[in-house]
N, C-alpha and C. Protein backbone atom coordinates (compact mmCIF):
# COMPACT_ATOMS: atom_id res chain seq x y z
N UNK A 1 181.51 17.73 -81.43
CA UNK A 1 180.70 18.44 -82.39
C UNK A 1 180.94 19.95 -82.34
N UNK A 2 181.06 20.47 -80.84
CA UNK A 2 181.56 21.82 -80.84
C UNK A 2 182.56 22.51 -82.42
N UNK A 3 183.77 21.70 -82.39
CA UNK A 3 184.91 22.49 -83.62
C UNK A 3 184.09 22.21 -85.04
N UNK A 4 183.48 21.32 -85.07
CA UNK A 4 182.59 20.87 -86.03
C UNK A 4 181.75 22.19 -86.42
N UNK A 5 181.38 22.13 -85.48
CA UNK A 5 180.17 23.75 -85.78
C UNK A 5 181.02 24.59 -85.80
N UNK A 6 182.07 25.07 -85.17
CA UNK A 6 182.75 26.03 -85.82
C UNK A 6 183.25 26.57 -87.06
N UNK A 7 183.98 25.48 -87.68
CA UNK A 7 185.17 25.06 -88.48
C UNK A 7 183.74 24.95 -89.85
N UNK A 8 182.81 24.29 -89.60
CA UNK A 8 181.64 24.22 -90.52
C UNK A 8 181.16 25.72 -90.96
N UNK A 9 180.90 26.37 -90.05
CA UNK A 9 180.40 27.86 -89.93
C UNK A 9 181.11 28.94 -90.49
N UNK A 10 182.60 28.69 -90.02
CA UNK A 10 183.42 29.83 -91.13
C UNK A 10 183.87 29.13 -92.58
N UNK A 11 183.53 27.76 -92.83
CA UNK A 11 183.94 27.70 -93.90
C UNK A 11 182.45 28.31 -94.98
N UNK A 12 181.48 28.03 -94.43
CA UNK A 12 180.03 28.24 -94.77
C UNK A 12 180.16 29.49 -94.83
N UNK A 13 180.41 30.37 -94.12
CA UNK A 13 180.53 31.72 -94.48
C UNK A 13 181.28 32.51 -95.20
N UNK A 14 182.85 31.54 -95.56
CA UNK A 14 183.41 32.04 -96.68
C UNK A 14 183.14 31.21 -97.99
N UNK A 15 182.53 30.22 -98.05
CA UNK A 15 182.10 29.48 -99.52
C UNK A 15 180.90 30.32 -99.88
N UNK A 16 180.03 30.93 -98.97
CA UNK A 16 178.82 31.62 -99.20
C UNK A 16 178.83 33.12 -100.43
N UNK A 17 179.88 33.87 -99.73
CA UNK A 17 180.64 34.81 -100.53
C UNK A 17 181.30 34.41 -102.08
N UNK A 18 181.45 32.84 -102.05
CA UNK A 18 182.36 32.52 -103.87
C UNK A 18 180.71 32.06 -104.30
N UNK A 19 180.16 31.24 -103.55
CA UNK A 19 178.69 31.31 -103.93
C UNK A 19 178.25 32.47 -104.64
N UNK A 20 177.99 33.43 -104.01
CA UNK A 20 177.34 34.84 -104.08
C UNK A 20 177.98 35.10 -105.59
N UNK A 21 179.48 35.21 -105.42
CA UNK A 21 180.00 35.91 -106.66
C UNK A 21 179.77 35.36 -107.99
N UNK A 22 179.71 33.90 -107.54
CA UNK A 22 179.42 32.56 -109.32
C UNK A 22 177.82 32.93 -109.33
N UNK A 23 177.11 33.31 -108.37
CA UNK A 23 175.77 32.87 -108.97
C UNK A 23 175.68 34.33 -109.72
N UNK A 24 176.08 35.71 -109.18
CA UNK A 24 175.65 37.19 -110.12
C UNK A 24 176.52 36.92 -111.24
N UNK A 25 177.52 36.13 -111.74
CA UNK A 25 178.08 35.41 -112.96
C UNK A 25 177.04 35.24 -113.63
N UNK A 26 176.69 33.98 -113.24
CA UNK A 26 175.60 32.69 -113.97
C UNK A 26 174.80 33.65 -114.04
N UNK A 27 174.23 34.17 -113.40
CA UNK A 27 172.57 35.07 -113.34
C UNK A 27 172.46 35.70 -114.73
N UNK A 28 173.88 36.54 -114.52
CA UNK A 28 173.81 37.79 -115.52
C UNK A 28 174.47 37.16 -116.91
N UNK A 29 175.17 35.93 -116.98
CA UNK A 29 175.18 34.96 -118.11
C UNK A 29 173.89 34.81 -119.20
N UNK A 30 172.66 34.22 -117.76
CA UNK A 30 171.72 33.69 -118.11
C UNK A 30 171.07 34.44 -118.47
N UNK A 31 170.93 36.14 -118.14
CA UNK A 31 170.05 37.00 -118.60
C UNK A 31 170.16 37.83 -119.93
N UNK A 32 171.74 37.39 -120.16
CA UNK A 32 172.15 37.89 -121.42
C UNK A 32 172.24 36.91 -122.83
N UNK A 33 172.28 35.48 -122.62
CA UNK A 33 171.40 34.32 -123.46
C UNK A 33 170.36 34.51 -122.95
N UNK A 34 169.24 34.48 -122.59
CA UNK A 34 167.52 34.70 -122.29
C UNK A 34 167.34 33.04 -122.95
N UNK A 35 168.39 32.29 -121.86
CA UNK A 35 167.97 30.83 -121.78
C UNK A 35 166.52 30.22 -121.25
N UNK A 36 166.47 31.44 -120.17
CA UNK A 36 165.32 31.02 -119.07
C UNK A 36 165.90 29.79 -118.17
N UNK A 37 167.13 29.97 -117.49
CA UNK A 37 167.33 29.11 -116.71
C UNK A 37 167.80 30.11 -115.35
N UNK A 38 167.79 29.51 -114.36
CA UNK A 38 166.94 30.28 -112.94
C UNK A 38 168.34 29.89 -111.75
N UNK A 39 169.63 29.24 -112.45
CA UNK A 39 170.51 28.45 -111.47
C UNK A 39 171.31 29.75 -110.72
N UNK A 40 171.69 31.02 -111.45
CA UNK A 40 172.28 32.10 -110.74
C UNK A 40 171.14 32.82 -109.69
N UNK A 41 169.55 32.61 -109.90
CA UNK A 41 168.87 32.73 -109.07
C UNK A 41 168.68 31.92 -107.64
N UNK A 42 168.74 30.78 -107.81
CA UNK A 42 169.08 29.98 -107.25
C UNK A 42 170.44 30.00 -106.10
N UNK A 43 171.58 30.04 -106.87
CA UNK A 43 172.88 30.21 -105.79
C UNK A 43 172.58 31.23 -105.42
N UNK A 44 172.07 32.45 -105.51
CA UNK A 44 172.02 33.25 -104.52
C UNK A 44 171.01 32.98 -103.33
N UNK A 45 170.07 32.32 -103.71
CA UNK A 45 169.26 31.63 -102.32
C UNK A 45 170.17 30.81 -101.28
N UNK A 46 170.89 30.02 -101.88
CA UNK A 46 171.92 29.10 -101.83
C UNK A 46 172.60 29.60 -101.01
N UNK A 47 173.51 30.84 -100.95
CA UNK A 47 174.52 31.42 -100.50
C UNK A 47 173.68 32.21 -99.44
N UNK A 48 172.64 32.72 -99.45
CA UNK A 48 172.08 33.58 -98.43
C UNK A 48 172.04 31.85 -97.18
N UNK A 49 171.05 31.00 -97.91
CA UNK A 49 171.13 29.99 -96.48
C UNK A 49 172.01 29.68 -96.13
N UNK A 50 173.42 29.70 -97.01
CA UNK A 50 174.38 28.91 -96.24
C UNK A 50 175.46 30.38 -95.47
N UNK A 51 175.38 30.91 -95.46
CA UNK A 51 175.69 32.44 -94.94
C UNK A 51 174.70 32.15 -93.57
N UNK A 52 173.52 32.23 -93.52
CA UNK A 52 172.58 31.88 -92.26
C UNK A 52 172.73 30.97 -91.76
N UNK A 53 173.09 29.82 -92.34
CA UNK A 53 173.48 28.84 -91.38
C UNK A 53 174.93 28.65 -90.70
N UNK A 54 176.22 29.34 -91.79
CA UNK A 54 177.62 29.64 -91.17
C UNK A 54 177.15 30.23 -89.60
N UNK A 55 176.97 31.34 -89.89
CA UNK A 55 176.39 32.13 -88.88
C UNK A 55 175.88 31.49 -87.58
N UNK A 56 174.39 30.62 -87.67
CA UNK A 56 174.12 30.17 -86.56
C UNK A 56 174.81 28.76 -86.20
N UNK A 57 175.31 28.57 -87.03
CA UNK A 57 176.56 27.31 -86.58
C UNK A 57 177.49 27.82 -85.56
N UNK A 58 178.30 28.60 -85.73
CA UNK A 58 178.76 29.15 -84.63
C UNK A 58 178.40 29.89 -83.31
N UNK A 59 177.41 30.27 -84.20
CA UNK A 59 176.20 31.00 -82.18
C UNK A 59 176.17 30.01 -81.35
N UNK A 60 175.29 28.69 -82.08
CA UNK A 60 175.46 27.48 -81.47
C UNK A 60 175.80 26.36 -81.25
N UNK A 61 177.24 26.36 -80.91
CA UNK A 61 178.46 25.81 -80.87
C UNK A 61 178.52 24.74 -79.85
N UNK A 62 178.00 26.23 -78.66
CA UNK A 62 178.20 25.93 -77.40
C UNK A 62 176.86 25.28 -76.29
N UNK A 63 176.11 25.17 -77.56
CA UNK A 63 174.44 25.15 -76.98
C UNK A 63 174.53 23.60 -76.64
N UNK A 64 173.74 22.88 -75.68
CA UNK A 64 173.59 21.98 -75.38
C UNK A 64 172.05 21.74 -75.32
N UNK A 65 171.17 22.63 -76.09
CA UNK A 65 169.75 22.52 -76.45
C UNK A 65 169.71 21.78 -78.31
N UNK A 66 168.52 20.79 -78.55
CA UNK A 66 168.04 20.63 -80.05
C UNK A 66 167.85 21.43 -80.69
N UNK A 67 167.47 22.75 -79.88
CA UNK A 67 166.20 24.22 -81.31
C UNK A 67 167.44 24.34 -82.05
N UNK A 68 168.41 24.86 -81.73
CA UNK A 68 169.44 25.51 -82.50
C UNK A 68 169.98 24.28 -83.71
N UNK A 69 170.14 23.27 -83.19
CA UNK A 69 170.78 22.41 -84.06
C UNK A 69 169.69 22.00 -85.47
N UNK A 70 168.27 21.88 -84.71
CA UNK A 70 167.02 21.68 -85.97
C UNK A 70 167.28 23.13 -86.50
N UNK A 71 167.56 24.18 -86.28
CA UNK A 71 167.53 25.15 -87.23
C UNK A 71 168.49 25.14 -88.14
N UNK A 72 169.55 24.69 -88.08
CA UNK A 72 171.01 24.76 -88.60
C UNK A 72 170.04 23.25 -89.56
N UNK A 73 170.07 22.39 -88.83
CA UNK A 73 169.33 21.03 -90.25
C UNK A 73 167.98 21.99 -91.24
N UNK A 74 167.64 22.54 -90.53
CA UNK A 74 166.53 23.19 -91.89
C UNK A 74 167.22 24.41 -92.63
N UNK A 75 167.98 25.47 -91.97
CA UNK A 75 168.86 25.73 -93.03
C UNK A 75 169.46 25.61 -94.01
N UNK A 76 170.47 24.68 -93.76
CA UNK A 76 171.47 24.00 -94.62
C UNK A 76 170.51 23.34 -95.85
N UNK A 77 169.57 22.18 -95.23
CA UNK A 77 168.66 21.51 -95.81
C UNK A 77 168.06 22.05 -97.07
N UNK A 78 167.52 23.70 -96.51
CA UNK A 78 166.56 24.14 -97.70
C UNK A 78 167.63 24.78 -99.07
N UNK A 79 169.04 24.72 -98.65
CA UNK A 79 170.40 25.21 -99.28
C UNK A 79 170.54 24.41 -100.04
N UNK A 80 170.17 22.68 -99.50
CA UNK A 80 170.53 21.86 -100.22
C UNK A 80 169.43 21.60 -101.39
N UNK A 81 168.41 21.82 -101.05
CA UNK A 81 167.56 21.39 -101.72
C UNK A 81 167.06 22.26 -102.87
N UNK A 82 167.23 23.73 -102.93
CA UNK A 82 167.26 24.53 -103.81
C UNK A 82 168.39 24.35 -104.72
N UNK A 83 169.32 23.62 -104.51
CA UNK A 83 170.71 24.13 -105.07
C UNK A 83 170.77 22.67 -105.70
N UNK A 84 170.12 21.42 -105.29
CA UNK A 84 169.88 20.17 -106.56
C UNK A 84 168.99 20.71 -107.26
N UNK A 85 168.02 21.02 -106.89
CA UNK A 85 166.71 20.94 -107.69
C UNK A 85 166.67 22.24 -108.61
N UNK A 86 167.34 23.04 -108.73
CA UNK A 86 167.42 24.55 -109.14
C UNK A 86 168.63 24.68 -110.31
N UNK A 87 169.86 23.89 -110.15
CA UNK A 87 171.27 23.96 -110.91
C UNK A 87 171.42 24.58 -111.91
N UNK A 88 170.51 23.90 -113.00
CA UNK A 88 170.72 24.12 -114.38
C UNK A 88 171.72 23.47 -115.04
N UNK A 89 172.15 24.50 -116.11
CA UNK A 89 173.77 24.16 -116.32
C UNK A 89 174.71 24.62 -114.97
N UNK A 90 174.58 25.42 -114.14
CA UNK A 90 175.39 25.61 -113.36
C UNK A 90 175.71 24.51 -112.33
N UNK A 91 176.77 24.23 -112.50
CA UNK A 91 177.01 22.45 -112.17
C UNK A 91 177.68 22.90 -110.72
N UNK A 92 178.77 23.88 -110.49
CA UNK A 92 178.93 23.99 -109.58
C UNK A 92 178.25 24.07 -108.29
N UNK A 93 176.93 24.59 -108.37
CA UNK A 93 176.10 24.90 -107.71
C UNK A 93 175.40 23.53 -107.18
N UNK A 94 175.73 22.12 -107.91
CA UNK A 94 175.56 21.14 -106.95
C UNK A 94 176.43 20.08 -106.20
N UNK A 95 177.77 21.26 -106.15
CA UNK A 95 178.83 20.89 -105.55
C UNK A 95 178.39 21.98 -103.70
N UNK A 96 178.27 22.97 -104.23
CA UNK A 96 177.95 23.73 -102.94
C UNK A 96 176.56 23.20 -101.94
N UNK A 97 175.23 22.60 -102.78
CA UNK A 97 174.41 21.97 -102.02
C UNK A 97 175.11 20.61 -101.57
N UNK A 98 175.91 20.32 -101.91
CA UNK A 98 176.26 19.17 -101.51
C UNK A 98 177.15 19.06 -99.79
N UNK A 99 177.74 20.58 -100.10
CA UNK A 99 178.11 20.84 -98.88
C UNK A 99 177.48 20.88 -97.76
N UNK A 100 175.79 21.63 -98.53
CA UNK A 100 174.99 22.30 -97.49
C UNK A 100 174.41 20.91 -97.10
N UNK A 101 174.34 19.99 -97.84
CA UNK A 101 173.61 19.04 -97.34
C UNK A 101 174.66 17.66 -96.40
N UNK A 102 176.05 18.11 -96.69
CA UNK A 102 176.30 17.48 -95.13
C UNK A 102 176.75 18.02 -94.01
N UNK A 103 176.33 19.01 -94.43
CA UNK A 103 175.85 20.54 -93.05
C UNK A 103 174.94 19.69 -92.38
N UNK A 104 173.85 19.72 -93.22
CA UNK A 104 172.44 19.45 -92.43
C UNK A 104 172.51 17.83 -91.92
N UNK A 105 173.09 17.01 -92.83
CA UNK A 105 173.19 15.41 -92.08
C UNK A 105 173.85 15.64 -90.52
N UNK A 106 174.92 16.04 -90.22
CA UNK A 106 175.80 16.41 -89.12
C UNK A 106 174.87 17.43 -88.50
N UNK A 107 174.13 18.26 -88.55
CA UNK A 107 173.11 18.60 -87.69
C UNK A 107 172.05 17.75 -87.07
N UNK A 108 172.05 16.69 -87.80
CA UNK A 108 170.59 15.50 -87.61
C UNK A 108 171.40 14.82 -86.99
N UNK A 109 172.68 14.51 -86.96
CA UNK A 109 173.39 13.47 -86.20
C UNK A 109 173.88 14.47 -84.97
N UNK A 110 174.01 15.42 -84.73
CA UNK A 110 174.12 16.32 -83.67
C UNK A 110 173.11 16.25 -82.71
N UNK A 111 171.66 16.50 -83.31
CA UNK A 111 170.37 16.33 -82.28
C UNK A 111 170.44 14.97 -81.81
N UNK A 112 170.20 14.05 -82.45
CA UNK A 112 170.40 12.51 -82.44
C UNK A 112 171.04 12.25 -81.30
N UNK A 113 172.11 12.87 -80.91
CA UNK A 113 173.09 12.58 -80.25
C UNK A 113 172.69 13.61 -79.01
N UNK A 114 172.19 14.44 -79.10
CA UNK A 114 172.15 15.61 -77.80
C UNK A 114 170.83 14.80 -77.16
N UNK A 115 170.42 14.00 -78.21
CA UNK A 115 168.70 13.51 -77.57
C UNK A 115 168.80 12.48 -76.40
N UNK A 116 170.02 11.65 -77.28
CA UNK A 116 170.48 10.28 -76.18
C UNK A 116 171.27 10.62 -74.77
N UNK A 117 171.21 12.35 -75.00
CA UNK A 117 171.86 12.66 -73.39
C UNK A 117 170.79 13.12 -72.64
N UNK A 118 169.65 13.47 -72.91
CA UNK A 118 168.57 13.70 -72.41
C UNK A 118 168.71 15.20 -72.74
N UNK A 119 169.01 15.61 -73.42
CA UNK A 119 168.55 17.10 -73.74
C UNK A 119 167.57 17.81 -74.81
């Protein structure tokens, strides 16, 4: 699981950045039709959690404690869950929760697994 969290973490931190850039797209799309749709608001939530979770994916790589890994599953998680439930037309944006959300499965199967060692 170690390269896992790595390899997860910098890709999370560079998808976070094409995140960032499509959602001030979409945003400023959406603000210039005055659709009232909220999905460039959205990927930027999107991209901030999955930026926070790149991040502590790699801090805790090396951890052989649960806290870190439940934080990385509620991270990712709330990435994922803003980024179905939020989309809009921006379709891409439930290609990127989709990521975040098998971020967070592989975090739940990470604890799962640190639990059955007694940690």
């Amino acid at each position: 699981m170690k390269i896992w969290k790595l390899v997860a973490g910098i890709l999370s931190i560079i998808f976070s950045v094409i995140v960032f850039f499509q959602s001030m797209l979409v945003g400023t799309a959406n603000t210039l039709s005055s659709n009232g749709e909220v999905g460039g608001s959205a990927g930027l939530f999107v991209s901030i959690f999955m930026l926070s979770g790149g991040i502590v994916s790699i801090v805790i790589r090396n951890s052989e404690k649960t806290t870190g890994n439940i934080a990385l599953g509620i991270l990712f998680g709330l990435g994922a869950f803003l980024g179905f439930s939020m989309a809009g037309s921006y379709s891409d944006l439930n290609i990127w929760a989709g990521w975040c959300f098998i971020n967070m499965g592989l975090a739940i199967v990470s604890v799962v697994k640190l639990r059955k060692r007694g940690y």
